[in-house]
Protein backbone atom coordinates (compact mmCIF):
# COMPACT_ATOMS: atom_id res chain seq x y z
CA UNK A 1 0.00 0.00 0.00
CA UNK A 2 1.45 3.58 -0.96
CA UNK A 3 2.19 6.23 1.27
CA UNK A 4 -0.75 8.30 2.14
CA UNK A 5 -0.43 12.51 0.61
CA UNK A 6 -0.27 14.78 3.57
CA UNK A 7 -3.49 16.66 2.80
CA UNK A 8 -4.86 12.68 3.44
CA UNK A 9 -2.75 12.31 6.91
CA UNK A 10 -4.39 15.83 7.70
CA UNK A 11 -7.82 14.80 7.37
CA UNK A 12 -6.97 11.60 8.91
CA UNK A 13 -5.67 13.11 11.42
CA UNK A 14 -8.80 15.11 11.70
CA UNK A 15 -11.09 12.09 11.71
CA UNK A 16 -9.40 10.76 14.20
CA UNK A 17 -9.59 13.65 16.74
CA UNK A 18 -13.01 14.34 15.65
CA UNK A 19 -14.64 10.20 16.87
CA UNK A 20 -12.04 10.61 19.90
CA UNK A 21 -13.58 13.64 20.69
CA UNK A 22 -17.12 11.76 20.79
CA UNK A 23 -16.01 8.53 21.97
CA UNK A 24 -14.29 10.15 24.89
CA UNK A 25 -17.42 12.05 25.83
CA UNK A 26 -19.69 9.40 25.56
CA UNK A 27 -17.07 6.44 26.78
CA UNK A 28 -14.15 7.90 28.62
CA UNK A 29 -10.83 8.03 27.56
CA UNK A 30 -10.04 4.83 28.62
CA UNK A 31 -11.66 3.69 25.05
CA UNK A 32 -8.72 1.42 23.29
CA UNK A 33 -6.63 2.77 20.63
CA UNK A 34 -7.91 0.04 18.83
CA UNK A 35 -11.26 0.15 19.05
CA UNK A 36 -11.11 4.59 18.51
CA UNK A 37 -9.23 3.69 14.99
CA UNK A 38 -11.79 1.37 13.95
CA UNK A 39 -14.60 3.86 15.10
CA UNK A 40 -12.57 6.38 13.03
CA UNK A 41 -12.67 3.89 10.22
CA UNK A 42 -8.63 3.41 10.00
CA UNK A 43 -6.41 0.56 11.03
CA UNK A 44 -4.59 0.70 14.55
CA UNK A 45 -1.41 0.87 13.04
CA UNK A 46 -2.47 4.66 11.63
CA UNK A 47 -2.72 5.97 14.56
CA UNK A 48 0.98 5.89 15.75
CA UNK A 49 1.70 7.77 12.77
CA UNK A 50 -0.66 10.38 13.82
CA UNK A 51 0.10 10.53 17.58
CA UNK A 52 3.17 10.04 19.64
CA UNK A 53 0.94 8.69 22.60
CA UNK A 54 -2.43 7.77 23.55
CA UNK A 55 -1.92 10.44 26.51
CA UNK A 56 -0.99 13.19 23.40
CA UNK A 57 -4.39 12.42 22.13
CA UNK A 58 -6.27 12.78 25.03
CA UNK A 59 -4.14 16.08 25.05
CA UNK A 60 -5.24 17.43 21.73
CA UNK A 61 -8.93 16.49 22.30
CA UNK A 62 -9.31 18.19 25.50
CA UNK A 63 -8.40 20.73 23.95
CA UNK A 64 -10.75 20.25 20.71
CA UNK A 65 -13.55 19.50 22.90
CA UNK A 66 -13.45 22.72 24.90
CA UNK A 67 -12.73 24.78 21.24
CA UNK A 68 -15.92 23.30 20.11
CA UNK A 69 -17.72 24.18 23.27
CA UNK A 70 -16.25 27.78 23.23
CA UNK A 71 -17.67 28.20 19.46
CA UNK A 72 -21.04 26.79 20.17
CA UNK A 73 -21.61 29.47 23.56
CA UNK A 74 -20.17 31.94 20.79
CA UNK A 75 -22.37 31.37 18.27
CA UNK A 76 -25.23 31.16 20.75
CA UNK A 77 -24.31 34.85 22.25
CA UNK A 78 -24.60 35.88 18.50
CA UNK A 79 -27.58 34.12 17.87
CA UNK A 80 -29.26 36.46 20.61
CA UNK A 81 -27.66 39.49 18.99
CA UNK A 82 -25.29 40.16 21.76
CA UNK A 83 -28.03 39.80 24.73
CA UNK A 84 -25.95 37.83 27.15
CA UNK A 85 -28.76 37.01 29.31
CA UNK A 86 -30.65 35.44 26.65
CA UNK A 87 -27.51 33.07 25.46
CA UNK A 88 -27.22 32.31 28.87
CA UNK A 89 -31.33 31.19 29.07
CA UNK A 90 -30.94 29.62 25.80
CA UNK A 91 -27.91 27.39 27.22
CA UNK A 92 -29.58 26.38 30.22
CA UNK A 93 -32.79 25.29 28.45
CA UNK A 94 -30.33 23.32 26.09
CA UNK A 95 -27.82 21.82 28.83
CA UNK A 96 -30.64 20.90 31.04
CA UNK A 97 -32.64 19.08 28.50
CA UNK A 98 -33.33 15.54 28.32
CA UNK A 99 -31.37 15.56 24.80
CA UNK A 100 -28.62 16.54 25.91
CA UNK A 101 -28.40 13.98 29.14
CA UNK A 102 -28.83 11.65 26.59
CA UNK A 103 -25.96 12.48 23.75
CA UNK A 104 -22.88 12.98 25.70
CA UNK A 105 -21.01 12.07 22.73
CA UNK A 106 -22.36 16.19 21.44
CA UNK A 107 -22.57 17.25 25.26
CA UNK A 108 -20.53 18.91 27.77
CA UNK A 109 -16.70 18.24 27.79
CA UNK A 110 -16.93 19.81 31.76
CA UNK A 111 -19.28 17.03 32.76
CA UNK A 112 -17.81 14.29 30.12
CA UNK A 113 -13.96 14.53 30.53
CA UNK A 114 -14.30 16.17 34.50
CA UNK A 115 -13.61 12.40 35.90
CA UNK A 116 -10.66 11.19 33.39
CA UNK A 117 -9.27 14.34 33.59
CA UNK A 118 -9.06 14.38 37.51
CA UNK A 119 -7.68 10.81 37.45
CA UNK A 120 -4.98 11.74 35.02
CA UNK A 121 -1.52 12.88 36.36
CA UNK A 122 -1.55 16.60 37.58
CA UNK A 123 1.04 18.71 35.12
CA UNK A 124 -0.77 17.05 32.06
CA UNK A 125 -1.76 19.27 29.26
CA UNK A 126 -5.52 18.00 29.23
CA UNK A 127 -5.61 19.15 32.96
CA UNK A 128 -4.53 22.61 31.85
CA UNK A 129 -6.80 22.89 28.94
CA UNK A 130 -9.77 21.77 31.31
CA UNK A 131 -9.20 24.11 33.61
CA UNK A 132 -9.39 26.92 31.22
CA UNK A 133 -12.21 25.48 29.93
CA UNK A 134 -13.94 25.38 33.37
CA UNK A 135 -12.73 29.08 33.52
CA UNK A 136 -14.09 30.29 30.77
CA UNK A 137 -17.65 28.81 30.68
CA UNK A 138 -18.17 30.10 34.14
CA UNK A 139 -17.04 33.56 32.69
CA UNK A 140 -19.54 32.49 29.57
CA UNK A 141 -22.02 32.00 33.03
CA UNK A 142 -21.46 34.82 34.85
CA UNK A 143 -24.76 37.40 35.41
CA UNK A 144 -24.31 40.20 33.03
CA UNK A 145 -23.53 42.94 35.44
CA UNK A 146 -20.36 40.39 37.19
CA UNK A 147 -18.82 39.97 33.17
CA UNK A 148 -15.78 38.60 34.05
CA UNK A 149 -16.23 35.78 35.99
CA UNK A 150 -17.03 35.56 39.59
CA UNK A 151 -18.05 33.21 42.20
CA UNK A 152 -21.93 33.53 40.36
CA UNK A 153 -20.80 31.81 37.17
CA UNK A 154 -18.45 29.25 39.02
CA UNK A 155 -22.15 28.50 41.08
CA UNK A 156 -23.98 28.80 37.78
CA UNK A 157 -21.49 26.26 36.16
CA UNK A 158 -21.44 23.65 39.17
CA UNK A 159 -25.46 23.79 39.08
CA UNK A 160 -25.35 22.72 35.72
CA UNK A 161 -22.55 20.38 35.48
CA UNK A 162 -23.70 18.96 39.01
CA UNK A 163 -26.82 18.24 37.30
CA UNK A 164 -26.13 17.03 34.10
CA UNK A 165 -23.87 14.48 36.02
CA UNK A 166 -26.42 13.47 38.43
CA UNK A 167 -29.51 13.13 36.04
CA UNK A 168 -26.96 11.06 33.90
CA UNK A 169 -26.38 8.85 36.65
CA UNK A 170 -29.90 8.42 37.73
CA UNK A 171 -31.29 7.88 33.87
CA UNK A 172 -34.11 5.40 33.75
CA UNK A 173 -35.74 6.85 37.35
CA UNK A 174 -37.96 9.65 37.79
CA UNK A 175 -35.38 11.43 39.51
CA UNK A 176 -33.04 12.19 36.31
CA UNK A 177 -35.94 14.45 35.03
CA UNK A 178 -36.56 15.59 38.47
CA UNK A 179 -32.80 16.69 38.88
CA UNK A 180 -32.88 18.75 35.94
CA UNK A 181 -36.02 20.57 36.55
CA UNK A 182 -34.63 21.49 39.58
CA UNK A 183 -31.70 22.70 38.54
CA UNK A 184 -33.22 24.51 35.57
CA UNK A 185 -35.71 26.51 38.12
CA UNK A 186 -32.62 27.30 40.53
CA UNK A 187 -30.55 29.04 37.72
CA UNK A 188 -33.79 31.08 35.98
CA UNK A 189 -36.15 31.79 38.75
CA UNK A 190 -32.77 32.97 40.55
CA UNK A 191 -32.43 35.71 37.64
């Protein structure tokens, strides 16, 4: 078989971050480098011409995962024309749906990676990325007259994380929906 053009390895390359990035989410990272590459629809042997490490992947799809994340609460600022209390309703409605307790694989990289992340050795990149992550979604959270950050958006964010985790947890019982109506009237009837 003949070597592979580098605009291929890119988008490899790209596929392979990309179903990581899902798989991770929905799975954990502790998903085999085998069974990611056949997920990603490329032999095992691929991928260690793509990545030094497994741990250099997890790396680079922290940080993907949070990019992503960033773009969507972006896009969903603009999508109110600039209203940041309306992106910030819109979000809730969406993070504390059923939908998205049910497709972590498009979800949360807070709630999906918070538990691999915290198991994997401290001075990691992934750590670092997560944190600024966490950092900047409870900035993203933050009531519009504390821009900036603030101990309100860190509360906002560990409401909804806290929730999202829970209600995934408890899926199949009452109390799943029950945990995210709560948390839903917390964070709007609270202003």
């Amino acid at each position: 078989m003949g070597r592979v053009s580098q605009a291929q390895a890119e988008e490899n390359r790209r596929r392979v971050v990309d179903t990581a990035s899902r798989l991770f989410r929905e799975q954990g990272t502790h998903v085999s480098v085998a069974d990611l590459m056949k997920a990603a629809g490329l032999t095992h042997g691929a991928f260690y011409k793509q990545f030094a490490s497994k741990e250099a992947l997890v790396d680079e799809v922290t940080a993907h995962a949070f990019d992503e994340f960033a773009r969507r609460n972006a896009a969903g600022l603009e999508r109110h024309n600039g209203q940041r209390d309306a992106a910030q309703r819109a979000l809730i409605d969406v993070y504390l749906s059923v939908e998205h307790r049910d497709n972590a694989a498009d979800g949360c990289p807070v709630a999906a990676l918070a538990i691999d992340v915290a198991r994997g050795p401290e001075g990691r990149e992934a750590r670092r990325t997560y944190a600024e992550g966490v950092a900047d979604f409870a900035a993203f959270l933050a009531p519009v007259e504390a821009v900036g950050g603030g101990e309100s958006g860190l509360a906002r964010l560990c409401i909804l994380v806290g929730a999202l985790v829970l209600s995934r947890a408890t899926q199949g019982s009452p109390l799943s929906e029950e945990i995210l109506a709560a948390a839903h009237a917390a964070l709007t009837e609270a202003g």
